[in-house]
PDB file of N, CA and C in Angstrom:
ATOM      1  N   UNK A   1     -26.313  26.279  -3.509  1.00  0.00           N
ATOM      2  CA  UNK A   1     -27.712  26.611  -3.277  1.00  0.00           C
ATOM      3  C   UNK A   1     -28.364  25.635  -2.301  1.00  0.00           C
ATOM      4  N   UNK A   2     -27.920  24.222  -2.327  1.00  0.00           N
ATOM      5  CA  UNK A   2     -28.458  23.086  -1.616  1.00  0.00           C
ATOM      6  C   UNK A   2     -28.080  23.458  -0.100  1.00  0.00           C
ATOM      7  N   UNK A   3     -27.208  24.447   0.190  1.00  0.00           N
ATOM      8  CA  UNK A   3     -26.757  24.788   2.033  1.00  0.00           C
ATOM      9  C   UNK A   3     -27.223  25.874   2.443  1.00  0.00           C
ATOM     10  N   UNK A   4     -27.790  27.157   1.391  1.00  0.00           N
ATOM     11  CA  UNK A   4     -28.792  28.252   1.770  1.00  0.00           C
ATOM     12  C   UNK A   4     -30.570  27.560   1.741  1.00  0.00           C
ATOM     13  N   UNK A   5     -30.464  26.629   1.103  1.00  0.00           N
ATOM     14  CA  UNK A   5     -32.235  26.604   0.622  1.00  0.00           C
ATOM     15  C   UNK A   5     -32.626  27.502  -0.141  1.00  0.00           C
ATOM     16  N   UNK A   6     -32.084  27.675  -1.488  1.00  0.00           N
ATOM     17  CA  UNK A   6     -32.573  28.155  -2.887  1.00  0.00           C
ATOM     18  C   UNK A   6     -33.553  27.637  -3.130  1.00  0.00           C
ATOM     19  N   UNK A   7     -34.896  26.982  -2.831  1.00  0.00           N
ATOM     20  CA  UNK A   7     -35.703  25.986  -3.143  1.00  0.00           C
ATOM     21  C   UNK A   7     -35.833  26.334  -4.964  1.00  0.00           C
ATOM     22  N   UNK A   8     -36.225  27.459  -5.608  1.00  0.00           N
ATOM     23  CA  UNK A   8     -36.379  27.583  -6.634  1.00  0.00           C
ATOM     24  C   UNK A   8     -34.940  27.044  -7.528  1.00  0.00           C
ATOM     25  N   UNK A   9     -34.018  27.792  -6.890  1.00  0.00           N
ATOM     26  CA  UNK A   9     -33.039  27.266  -7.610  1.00  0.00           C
ATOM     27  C   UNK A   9     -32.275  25.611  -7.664  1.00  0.00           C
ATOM     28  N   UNK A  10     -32.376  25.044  -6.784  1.00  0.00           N
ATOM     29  CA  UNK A  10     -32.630  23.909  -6.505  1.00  0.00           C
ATOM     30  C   UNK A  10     -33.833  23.084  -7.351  1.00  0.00           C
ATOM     31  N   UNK A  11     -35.112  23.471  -7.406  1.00  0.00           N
ATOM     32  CA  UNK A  11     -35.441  22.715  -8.353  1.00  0.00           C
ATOM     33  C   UNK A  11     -35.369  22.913  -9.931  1.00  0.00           C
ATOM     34  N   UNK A  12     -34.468  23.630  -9.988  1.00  0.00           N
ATOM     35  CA  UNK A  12     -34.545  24.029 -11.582  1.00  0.00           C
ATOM     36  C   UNK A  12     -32.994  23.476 -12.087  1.00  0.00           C
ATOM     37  N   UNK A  13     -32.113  22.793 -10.759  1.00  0.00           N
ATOM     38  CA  UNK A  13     -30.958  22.025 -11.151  1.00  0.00           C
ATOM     39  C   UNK A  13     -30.814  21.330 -10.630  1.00  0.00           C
ATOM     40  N   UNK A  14     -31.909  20.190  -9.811  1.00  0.00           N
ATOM     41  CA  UNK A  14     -31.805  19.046  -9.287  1.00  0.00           C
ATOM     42  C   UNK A  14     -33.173  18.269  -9.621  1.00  0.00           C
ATOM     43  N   UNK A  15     -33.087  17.390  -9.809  1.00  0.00           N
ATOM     44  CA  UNK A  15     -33.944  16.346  -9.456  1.00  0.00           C
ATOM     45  C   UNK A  15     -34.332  15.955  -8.262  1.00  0.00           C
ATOM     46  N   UNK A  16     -35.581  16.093  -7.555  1.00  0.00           N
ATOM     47  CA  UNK A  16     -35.601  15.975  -5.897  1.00  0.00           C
ATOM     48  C   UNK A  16     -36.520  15.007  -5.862  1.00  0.00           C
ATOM     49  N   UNK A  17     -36.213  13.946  -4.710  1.00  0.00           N
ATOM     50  CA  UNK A  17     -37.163  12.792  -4.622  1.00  0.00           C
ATOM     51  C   UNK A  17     -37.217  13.045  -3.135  1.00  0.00           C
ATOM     52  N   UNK A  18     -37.755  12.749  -2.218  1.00  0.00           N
ATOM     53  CA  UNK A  18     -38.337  12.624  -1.234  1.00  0.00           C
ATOM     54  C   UNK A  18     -38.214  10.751  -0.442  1.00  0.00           C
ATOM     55  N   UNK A  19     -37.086  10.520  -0.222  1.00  0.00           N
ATOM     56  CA  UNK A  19     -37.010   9.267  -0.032  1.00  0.00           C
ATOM     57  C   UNK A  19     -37.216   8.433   1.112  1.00  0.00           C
ATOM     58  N   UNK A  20     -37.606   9.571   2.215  1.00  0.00           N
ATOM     59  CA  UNK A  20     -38.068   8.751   3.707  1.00  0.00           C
ATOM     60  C   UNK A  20     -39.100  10.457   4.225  1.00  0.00           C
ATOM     61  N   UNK A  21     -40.491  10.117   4.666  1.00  0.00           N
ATOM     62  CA  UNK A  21     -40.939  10.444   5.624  1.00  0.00           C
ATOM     63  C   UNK A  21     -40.104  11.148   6.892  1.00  0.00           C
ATOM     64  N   UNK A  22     -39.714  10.374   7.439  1.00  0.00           N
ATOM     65  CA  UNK A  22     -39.850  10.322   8.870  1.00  0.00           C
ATOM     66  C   UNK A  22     -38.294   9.510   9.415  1.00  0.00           C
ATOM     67  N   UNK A  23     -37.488  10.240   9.542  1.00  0.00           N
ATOM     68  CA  UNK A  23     -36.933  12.041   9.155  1.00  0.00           C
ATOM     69  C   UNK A  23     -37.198  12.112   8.294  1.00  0.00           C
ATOM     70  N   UNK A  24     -37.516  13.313   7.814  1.00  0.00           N
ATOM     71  CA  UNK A  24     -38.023  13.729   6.085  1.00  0.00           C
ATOM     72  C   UNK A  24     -35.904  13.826   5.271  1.00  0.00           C
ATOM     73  N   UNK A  25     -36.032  13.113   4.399  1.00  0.00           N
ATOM     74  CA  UNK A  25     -34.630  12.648   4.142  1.00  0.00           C
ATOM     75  C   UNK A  25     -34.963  13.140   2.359  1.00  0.00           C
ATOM     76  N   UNK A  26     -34.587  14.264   1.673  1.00  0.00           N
ATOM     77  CA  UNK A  26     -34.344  14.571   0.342  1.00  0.00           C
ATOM     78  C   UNK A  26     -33.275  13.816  -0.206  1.00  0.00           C
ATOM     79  N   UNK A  27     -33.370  13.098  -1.682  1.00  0.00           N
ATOM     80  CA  UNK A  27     -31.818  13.178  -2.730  1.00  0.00           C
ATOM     81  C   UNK A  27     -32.208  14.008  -3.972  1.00  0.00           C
ATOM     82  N   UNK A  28     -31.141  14.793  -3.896  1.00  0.00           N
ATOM     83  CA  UNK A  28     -31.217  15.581  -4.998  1.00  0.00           C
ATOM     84  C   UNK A  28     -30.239  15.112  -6.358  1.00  0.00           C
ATOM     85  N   UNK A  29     -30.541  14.885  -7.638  1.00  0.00           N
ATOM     86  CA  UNK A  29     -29.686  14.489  -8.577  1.00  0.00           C
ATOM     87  C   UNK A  29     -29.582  15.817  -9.781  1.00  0.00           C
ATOM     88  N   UNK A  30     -28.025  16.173  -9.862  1.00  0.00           N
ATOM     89  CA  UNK A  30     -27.951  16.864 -10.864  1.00  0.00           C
ATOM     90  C   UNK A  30     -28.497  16.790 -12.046  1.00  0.00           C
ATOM     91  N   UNK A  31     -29.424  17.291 -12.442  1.00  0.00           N
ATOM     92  CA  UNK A  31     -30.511  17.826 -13.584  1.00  0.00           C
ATOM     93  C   UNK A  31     -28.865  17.812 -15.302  1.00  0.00           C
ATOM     94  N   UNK A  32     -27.664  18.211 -14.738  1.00  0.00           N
ATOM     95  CA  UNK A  32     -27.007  18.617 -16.070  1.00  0.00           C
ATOM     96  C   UNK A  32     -25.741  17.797 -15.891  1.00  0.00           C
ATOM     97  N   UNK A  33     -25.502  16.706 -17.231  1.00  0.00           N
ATOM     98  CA  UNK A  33     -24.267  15.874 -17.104  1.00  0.00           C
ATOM     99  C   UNK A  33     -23.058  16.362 -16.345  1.00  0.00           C
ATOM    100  N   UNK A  34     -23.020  17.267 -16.922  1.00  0.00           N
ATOM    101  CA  UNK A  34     -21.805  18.090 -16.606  1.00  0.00           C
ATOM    102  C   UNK A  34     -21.303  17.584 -14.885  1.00  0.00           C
ATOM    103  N   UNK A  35     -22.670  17.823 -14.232  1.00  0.00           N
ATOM    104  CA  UNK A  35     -22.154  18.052 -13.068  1.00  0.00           C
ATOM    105  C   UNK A  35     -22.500  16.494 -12.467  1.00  0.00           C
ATOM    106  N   UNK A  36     -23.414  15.828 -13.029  1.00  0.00           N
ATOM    107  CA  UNK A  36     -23.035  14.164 -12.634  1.00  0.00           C
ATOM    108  C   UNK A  36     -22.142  13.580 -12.789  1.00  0.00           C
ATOM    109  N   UNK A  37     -21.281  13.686 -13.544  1.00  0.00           N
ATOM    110  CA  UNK A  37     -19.830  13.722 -13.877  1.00  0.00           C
ATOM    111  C   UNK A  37     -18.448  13.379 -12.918  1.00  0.00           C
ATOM    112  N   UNK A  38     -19.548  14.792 -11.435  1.00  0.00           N
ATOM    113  CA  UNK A  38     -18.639  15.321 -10.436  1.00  0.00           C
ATOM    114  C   UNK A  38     -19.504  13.964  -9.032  1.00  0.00           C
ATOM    115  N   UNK A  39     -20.334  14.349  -9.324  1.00  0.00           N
ATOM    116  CA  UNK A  39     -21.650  14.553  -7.893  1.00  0.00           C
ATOM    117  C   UNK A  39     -22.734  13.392  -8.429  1.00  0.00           C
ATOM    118  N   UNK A  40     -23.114  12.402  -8.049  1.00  0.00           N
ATOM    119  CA  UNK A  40     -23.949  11.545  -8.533  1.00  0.00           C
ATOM    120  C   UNK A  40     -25.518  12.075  -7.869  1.00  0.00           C
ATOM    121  N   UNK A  41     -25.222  12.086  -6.822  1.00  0.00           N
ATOM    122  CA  UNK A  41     -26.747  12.588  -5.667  1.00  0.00           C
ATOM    123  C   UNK A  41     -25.880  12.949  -4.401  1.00  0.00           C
ATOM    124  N   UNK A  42     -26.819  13.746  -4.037  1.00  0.00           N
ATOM    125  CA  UNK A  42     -26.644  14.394  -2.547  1.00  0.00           C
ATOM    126  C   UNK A  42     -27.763  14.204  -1.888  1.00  0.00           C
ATOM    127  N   UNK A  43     -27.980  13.386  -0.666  1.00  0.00           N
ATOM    128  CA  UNK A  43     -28.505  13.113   0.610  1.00  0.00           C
ATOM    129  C   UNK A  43     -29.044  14.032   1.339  1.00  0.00           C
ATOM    130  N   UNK A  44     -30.123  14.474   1.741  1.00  0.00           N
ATOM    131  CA  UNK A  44     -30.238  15.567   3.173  1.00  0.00           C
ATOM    132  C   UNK A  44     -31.441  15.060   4.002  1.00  0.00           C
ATOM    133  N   UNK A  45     -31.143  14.550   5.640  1.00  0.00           N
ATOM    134  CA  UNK A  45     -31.542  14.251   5.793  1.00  0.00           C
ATOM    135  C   UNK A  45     -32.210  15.467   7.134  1.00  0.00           C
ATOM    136  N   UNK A  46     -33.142  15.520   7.242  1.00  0.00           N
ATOM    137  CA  UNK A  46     -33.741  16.754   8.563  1.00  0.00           C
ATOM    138  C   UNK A  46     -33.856  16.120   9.468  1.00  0.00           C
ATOM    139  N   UNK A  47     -34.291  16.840  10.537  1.00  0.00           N
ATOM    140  CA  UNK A  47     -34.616  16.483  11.857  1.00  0.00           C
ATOM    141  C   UNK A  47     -35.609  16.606  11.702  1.00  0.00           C
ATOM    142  N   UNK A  48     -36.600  15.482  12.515  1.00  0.00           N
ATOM    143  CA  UNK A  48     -37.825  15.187  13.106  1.00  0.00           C
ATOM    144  C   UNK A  48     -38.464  16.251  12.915  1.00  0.00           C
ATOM    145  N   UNK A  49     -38.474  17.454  13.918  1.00  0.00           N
ATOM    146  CA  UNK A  49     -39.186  18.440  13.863  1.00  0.00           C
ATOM    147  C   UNK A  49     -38.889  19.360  12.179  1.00  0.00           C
ATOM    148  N   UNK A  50     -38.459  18.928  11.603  1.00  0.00           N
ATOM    149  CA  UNK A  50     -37.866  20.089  10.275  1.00  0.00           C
ATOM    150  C   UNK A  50     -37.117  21.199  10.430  1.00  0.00           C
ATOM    151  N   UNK A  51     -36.312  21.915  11.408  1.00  0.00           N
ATOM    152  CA  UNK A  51     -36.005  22.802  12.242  1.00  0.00           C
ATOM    153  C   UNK A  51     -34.473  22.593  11.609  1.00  0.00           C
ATOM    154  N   UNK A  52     -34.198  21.944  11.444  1.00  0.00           N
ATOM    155  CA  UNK A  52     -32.590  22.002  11.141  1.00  0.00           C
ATOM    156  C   UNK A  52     -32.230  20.401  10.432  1.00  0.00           C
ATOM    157  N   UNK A  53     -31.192  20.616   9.157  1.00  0.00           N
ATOM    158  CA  UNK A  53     -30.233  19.384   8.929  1.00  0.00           C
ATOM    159  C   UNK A  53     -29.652  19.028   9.664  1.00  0.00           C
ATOM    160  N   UNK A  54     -29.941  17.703   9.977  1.00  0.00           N
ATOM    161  CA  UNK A  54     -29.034  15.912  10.541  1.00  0.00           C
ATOM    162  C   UNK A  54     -28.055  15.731   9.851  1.00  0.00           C
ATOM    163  N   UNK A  55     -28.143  15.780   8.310  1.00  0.00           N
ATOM    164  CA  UNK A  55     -27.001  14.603   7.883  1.00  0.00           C
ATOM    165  C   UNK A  55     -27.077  15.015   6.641  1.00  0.00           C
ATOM    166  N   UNK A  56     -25.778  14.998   5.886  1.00  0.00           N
ATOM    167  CA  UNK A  56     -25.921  15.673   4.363  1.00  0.00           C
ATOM    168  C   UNK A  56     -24.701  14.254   3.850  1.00  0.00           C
ATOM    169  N   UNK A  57     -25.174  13.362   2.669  1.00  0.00           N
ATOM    170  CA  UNK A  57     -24.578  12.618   2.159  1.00  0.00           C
ATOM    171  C   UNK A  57     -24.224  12.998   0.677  1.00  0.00           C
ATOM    172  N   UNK A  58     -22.596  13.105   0.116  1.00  0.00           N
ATOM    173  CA  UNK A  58     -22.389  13.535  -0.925  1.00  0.00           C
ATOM    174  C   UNK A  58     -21.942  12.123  -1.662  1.00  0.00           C
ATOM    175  N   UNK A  59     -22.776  11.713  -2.721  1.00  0.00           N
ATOM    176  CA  UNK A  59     -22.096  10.783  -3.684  1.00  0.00           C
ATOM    177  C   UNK A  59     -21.617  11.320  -4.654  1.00  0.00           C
ATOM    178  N   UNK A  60     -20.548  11.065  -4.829  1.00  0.00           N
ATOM    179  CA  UNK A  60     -19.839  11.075  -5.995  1.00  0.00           C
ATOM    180  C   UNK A  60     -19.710  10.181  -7.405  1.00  0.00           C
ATOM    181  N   UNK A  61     -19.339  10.754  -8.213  1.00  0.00           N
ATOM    182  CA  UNK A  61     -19.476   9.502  -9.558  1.00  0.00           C
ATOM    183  C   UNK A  61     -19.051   8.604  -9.543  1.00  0.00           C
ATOM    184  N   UNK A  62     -17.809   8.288  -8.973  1.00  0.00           N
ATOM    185  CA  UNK A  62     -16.423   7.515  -8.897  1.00  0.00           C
ATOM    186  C   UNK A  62     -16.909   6.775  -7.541  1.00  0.00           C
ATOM    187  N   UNK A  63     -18.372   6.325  -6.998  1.00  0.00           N
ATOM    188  CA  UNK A  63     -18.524   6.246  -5.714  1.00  0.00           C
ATOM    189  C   UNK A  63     -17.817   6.400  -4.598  1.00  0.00           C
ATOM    190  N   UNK A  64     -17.251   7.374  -4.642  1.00  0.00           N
ATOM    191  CA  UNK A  64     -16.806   7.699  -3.147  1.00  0.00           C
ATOM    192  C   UNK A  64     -17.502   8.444  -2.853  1.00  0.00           C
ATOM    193  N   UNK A  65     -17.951   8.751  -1.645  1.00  0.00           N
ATOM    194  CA  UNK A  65     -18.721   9.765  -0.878  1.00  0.00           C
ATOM    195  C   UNK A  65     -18.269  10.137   0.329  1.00  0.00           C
ATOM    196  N   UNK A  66     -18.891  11.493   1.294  1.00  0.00           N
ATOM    197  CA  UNK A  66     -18.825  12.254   1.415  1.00  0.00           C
ATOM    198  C   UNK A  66     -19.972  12.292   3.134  1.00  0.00           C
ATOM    199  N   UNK A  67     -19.605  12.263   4.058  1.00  0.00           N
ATOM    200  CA  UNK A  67     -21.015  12.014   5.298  1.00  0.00           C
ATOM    201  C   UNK A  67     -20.736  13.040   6.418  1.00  0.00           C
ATOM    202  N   UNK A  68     -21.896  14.230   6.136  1.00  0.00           N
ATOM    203  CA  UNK A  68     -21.722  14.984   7.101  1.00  0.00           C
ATOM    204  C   UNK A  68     -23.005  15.575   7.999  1.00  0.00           C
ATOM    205  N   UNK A  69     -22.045  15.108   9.479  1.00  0.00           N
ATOM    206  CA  UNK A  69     -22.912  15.117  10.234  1.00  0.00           C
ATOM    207  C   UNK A  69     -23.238  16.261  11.212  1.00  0.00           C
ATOM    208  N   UNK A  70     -24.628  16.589  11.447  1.00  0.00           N
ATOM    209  CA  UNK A  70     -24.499  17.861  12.849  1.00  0.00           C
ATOM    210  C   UNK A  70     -25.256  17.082  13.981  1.00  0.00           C
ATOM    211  N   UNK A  71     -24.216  17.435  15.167  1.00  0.00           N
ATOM    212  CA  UNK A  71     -24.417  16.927  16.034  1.00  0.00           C
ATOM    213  C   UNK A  71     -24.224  17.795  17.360  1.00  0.00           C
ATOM    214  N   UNK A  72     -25.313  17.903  18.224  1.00  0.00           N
ATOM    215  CA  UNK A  72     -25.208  18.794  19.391  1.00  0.00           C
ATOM    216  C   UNK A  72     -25.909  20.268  19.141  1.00  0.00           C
ATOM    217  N   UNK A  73     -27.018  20.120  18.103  1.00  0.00           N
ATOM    218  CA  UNK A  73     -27.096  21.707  17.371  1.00  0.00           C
ATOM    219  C   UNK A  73     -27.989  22.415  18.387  1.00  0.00           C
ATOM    220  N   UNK A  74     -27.586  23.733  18.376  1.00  0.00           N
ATOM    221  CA  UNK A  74     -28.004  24.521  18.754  1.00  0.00           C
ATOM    222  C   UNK A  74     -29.062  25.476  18.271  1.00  0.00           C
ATOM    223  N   UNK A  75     -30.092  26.013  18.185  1.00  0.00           N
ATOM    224  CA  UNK A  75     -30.490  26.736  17.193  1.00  0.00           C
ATOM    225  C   UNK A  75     -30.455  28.015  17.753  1.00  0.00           C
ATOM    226  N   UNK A  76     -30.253  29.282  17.315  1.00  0.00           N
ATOM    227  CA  UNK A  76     -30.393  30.948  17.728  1.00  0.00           C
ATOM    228  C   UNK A  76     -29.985  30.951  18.963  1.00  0.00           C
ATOM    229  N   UNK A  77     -28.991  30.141  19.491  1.00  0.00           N
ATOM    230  CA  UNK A  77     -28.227  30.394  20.614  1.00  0.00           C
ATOM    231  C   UNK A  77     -27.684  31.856  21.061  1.00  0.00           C
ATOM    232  N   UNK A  78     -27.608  32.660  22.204  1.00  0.00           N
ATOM    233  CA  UNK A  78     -27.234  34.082  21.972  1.00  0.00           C
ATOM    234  C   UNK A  78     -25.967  34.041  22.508  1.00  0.00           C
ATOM    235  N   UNK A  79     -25.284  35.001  21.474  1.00  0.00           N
ATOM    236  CA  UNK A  79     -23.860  35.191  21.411  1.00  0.00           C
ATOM    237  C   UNK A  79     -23.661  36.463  22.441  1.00  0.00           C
ATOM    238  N   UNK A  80     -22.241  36.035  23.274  1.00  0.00           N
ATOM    239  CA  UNK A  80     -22.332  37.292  23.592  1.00  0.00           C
ATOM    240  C   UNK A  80     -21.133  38.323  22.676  1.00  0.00           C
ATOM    241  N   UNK A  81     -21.573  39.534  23.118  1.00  0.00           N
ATOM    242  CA  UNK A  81     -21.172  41.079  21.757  1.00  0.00           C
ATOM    243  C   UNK A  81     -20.055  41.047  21.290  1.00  0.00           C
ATOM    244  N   UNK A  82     -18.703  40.096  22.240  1.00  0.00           N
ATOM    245  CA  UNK A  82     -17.532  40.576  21.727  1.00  0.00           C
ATOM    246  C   UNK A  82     -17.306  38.764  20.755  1.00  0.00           C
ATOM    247  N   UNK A  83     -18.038  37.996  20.971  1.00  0.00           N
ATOM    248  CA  UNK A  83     -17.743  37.050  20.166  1.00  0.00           C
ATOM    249  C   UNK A  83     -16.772  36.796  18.906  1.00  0.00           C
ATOM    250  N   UNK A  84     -17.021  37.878  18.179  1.00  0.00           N
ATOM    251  CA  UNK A  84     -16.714  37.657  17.084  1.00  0.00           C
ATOM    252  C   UNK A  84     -15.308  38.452  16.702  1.00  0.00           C
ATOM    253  N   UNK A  85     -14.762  39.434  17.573  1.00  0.00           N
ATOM    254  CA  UNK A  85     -13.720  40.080  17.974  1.00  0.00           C
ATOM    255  C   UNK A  85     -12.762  39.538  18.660  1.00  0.00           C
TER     256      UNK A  85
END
Protein backbone atom coordinates (compact mmCIF):
# COMPACT_ATOMS: atom_id res chain seq x y z
CA UNK A 1 0.00 0.00 0.00
CA UNK A 2 3.07 2.31 1.00
CA UNK A 3 4.12 2.22 -3.24
CA UNK A 4 0.38 2.94 -4.53
CA UNK A 5 -0.47 5.68 -1.77
CA UNK A 6 -3.33 3.89 0.09
CA UNK A 7 -3.25 6.93 2.39
CA UNK A 8 -6.29 5.41 4.30
CA UNK A 9 -4.88 2.21 4.34
CA UNK A 10 -1.63 3.24 5.36
CA UNK A 11 -2.83 5.00 8.22
CA UNK A 12 -4.79 2.36 9.68
CA UNK A 13 -1.37 0.06 9.58
CA UNK A 14 1.32 2.41 10.13
CA UNK A 15 2.32 4.80 12.41
CA UNK A 16 3.33 8.00 10.35
CA UNK A 17 5.59 10.72 11.66
CA UNK A 18 6.61 13.39 9.48
CA UNK A 19 10.34 13.69 10.18
CA UNK A 20 11.83 16.51 7.90
CA UNK A 21 9.98 19.43 6.21
CA UNK A 22 11.98 20.11 3.51
CA UNK A 23 12.16 17.37 1.51
CA UNK A 24 9.03 16.38 3.15
CA UNK A 25 10.64 12.87 4.37
CA UNK A 26 7.67 10.31 6.07
CA UNK A 27 8.63 7.05 8.56
CA UNK A 28 6.10 4.85 8.73
CA UNK A 29 6.14 2.11 11.69
CA UNK A 30 4.16 -1.04 11.59
CA UNK A 31 1.04 -0.45 13.78
CA UNK A 32 1.03 -4.79 14.29
CA UNK A 33 4.00 -6.90 15.96
CA UNK A 34 3.67 -9.28 13.62
CA UNK A 35 5.05 -7.27 11.03
CA UNK A 36 7.81 -5.35 13.22
CA UNK A 37 9.14 -8.53 13.57
CA UNK A 38 9.94 -8.27 9.69
CA UNK A 39 10.19 -4.32 9.00
CA UNK A 40 11.14 -1.95 11.86
CA UNK A 41 10.24 1.52 9.80
CA UNK A 42 10.23 2.50 6.33
CA UNK A 43 11.68 5.90 5.17
CA UNK A 44 10.06 7.98 2.23
CA UNK A 45 11.57 10.67 1.34
CA UNK A 46 9.79 13.23 -1.66
CA UNK A 47 10.99 15.63 -3.79
CA UNK A 48 11.00 19.25 -3.12
CA UNK A 49 8.17 19.95 -5.25
CA UNK A 50 5.99 16.69 -3.83
CA UNK A 51 5.63 15.41 -7.42
CA UNK A 52 7.39 12.21 -7.02
CA UNK A 53 9.58 9.81 -4.42
CA UNK A 54 13.51 10.45 -3.93
CA UNK A 55 14.35 7.78 -1.67
CA UNK A 56 12.53 4.91 0.11
CA UNK A 57 14.58 3.48 3.23
CA UNK A 58 13.60 -0.08 4.46
CA UNK A 59 14.68 -0.97 8.11
CA UNK A 60 14.54 -4.06 9.11
CA UNK A 61 14.40 -5.69 12.66
CA UNK A 62 17.66 -7.44 12.51
CA UNK A 63 19.00 -3.82 11.38
CA UNK A 64 19.79 -4.39 8.10
CA UNK A 65 18.26 -2.20 5.67
CA UNK A 66 17.27 -1.62 2.48
CA UNK A 67 18.08 2.15 0.24
CA UNK A 68 16.22 2.88 -2.70
CA UNK A 69 16.89 5.36 -4.86
CA UNK A 70 15.14 7.27 -8.04
CA UNK A 71 17.26 8.98 -9.95
CA UNK A 72 16.88 10.80 -13.40
CA UNK A 73 12.88 10.68 -13.07
CA UNK A 74 10.87 11.41 -15.54
CA UNK A 75 7.32 12.19 -14.98
CA UNK A 76 4.35 11.32 -17.89
CA UNK A 77 7.04 11.04 -20.35
CA UNK A 78 5.25 9.94 -23.82
CA UNK A 79 5.75 6.56 -24.94
CA UNK A 80 5.79 5.81 -28.24
CA UNK A 81 2.64 3.01 -29.37
CA UNK A 82 4.74 0.06 -30.02
CA UNK A 83 6.69 0.36 -26.70
CA UNK A 84 5.39 -2.14 -24.98
CA UNK A 85 5.33 -4.83 -27.88
Amino acid sequence: AWTTADFAFLQAQYQITLLRQNPPTLKLVPQEAAARQLISSLEIRFSADCRYVEQIVIREADRDYTVIKFLDVTINKPLPPDYFY
